[in-house]
C-alpha atoms as a PDB file:
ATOM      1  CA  UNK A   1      -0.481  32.417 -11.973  1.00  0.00           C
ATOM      2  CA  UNK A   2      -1.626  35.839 -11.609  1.00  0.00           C
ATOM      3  CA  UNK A   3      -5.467  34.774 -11.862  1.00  0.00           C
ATOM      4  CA  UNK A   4      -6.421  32.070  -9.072  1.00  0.00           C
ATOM      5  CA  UNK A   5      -5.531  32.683  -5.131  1.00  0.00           C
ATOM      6  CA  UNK A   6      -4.737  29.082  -5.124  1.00  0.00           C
ATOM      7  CA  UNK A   7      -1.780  27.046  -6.282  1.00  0.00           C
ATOM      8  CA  UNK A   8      -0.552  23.247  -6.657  1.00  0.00           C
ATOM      9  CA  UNK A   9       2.565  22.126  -7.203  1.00  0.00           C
ATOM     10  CA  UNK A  10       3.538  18.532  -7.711  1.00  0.00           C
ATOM     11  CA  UNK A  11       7.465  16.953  -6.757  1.00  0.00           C
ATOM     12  CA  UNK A  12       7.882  13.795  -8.283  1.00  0.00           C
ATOM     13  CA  UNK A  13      10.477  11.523  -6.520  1.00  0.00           C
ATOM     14  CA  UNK A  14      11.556  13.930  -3.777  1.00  0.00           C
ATOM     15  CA  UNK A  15      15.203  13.640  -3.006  1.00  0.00           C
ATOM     16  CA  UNK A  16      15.787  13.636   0.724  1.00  0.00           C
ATOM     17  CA  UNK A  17      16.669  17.010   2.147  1.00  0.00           C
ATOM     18  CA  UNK A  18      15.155  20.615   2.844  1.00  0.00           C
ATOM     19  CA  UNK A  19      13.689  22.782   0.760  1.00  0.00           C
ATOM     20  CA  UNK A  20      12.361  26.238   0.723  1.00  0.00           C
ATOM     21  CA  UNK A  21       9.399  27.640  -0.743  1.00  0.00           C
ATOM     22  CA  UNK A  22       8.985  31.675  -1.991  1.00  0.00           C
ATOM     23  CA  UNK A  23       5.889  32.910  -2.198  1.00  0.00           C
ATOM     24  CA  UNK A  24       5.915  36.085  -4.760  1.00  0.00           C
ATOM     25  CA  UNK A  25       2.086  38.104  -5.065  1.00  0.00           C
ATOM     26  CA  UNK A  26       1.096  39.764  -8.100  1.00  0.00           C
ATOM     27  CA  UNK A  27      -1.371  41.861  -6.581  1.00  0.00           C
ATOM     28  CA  UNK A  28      -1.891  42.973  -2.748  1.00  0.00           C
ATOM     29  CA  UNK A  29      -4.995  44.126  -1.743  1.00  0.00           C
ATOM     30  CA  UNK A  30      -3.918  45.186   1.706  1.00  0.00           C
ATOM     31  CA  UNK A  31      -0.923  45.328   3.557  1.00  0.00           C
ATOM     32  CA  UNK A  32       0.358  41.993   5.192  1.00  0.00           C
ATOM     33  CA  UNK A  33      -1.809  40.044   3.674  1.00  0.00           C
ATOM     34  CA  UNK A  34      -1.061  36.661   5.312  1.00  0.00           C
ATOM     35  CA  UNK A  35      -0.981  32.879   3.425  1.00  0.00           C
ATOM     36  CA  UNK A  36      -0.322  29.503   3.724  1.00  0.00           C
ATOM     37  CA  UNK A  37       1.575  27.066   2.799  1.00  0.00           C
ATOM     38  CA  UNK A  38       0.100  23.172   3.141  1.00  0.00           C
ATOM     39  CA  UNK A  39       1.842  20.239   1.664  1.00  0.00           C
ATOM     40  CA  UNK A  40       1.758  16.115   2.156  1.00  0.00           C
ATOM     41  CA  UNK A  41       3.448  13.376   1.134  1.00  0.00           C
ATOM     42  CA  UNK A  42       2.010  10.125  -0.761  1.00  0.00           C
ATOM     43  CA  UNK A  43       3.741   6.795  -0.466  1.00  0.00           C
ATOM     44  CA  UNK A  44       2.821   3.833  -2.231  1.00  0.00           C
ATOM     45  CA  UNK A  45      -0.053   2.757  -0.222  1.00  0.00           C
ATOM     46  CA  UNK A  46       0.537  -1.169   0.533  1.00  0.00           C
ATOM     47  CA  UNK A  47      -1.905  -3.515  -1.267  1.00  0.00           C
ATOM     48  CA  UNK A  48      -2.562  -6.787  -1.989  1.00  0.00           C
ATOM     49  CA  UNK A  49      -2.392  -7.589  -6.045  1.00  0.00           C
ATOM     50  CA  UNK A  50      -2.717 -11.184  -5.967  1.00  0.00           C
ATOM     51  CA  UNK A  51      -5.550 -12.679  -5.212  1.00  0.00           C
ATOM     52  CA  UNK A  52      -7.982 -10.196  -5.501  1.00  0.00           C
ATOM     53  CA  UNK A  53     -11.096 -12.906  -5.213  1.00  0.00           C
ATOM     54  CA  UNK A  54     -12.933 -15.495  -6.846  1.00  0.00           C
ATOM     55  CA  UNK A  55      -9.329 -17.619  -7.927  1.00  0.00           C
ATOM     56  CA  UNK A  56      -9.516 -21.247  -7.716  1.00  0.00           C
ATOM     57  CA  UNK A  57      -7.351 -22.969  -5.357  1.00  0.00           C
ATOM     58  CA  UNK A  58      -7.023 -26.820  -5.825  1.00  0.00           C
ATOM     59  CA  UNK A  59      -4.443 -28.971  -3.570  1.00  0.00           C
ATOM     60  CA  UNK A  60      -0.884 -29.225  -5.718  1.00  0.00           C
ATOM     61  CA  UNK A  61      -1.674 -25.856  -7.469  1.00  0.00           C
ATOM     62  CA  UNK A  62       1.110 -23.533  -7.818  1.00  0.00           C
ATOM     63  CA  UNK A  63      -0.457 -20.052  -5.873  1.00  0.00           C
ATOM     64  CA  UNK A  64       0.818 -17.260  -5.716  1.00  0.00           C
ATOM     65  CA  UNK A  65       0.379 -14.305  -3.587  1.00  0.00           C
ATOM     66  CA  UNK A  66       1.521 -10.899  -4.933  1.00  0.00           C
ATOM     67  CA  UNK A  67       2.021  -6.977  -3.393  1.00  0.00           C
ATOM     68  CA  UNK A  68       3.330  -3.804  -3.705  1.00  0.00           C
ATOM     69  CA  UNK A  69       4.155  -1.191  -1.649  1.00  0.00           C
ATOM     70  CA  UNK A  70       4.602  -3.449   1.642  1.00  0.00           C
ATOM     71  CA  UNK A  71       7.807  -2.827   3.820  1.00  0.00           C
ATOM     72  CA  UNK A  72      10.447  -5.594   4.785  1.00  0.00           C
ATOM     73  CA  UNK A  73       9.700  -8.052   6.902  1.00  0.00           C
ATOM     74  CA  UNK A  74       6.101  -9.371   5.878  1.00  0.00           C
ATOM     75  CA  UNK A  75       4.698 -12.077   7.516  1.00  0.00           C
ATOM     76  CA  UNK A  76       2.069 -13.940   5.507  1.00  0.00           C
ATOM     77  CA  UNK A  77      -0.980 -15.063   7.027  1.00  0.00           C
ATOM     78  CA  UNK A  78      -3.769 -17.560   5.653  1.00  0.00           C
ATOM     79  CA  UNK A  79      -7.488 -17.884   6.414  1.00  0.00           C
ATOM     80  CA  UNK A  80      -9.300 -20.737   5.556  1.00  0.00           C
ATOM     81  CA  UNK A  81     -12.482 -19.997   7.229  1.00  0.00           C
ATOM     82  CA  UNK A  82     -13.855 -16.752   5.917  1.00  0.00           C
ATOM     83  CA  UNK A  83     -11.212 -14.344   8.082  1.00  0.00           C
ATOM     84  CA  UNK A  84     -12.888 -15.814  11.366  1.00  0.00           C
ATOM     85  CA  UNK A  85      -8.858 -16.649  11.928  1.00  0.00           C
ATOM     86  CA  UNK A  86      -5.715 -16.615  10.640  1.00  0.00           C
ATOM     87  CA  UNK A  87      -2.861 -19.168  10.682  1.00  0.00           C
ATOM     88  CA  UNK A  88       0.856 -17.875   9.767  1.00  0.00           C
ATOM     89  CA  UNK A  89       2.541 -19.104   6.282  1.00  0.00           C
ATOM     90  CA  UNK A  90       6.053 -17.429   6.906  1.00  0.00           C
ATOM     91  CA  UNK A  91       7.339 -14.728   8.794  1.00  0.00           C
ATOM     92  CA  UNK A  92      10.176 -12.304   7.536  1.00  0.00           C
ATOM     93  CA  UNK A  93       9.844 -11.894   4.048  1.00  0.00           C
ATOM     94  CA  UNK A  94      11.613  -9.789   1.834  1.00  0.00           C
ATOM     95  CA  UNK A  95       9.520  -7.177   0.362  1.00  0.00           C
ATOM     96  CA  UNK A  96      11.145  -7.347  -2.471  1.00  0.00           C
ATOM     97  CA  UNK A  97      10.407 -10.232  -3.767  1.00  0.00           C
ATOM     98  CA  UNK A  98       7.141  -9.121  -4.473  1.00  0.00           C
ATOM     99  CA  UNK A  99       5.597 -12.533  -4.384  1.00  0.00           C
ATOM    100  CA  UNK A 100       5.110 -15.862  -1.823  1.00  0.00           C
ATOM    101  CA  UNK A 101       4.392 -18.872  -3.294  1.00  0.00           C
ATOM    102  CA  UNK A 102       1.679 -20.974  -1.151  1.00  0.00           C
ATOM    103  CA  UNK A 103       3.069 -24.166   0.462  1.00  0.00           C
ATOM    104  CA  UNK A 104       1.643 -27.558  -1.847  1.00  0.00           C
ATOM    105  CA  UNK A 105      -0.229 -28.245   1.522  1.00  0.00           C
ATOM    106  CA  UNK A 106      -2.387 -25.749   1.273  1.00  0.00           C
ATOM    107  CA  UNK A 107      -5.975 -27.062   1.642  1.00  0.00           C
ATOM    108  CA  UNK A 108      -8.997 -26.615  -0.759  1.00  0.00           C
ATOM    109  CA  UNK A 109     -11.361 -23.772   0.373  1.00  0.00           C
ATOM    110  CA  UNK A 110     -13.684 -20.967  -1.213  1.00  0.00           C
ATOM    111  CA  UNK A 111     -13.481 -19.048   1.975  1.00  0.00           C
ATOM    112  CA  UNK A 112      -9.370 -18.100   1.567  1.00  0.00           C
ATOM    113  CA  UNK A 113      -8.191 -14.659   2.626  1.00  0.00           C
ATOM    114  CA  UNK A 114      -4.654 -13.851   2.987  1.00  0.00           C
ATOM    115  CA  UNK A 115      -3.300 -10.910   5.272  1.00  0.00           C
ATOM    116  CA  UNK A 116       0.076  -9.014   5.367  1.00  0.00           C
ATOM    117  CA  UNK A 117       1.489  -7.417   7.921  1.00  0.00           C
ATOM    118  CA  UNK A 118       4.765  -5.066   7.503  1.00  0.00           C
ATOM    119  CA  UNK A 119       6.560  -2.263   9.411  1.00  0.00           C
ATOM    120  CA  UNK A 120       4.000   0.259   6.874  1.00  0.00           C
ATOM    121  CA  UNK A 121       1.121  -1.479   7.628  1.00  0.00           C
ATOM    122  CA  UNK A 122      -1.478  -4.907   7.400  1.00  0.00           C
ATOM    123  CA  UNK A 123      -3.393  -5.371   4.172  1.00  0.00           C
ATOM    124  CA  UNK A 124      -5.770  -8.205   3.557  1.00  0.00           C
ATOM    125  CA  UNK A 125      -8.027  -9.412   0.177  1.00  0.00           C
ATOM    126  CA  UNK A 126     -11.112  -8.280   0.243  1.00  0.00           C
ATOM    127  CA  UNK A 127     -13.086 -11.239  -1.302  1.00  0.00           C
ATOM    128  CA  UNK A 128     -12.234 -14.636  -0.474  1.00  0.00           C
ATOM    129  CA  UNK A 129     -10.926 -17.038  -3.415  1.00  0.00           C
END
């Protein structure tokens, strides 16, 4: 782009490795003019996708908790009490799965939040269900 002093380019799905970058001016208005070159990387941020609030929970229900993003091991944690604290579900889940299902025992509450923690990082729901 001959016009703009400013350019963005986009890899998608990097493959692991070096790489090298050549900058090539059209124009120089002085000699040595100096640039720079900034990049970053975005992962999948980790997220909760299931519950996102307001879901009914009733004793016996089949529940399930979904999320993407999140790095093996997860442990699953459960709040019944509005996130005041936090009681642990399982520890050591595959990632992969994409899913826990809530142990039958589970009891009834509008004030549920569930958190994750992984290696990438601890996500929690943001309204309670």
């Amino acid at each position: 782009d001959s016009r703009n002093n400013m350019e963005q380019v986009t890899v998608e799905n990097p493959a692991a490795g070096s790489y090298e970058i050549f900058v090539k001016p059209t124009h120089i208005a002085s000699q040595g003019q100096e640039y720079t070159v900034v990049y970053w990387i975005e992962g999948a941020a980790p997220a909760i996708v299931y519950p996102l609030g307001g879901e009914l929970l009733a004793p016996g229900d089949r529940f399930y908790i979904r999320w993407k993003g999140m790095e093996s091991p997860i442990k699953v944690e459960m709040s019944v009490d509005g996130g005041e604290s936090y009681s642990t579900i399982a520890m050591g889940v595959s990632a992969d799965k994409l899913e826990y299902e809530l142990p039958n025992s589970t009891p009834s509450t509008v004030a549920a939040f569930i958190r994750l923690t992984a290696a990438n990082g601890i996500v929690k729901n943001l309204h309670p269900f």
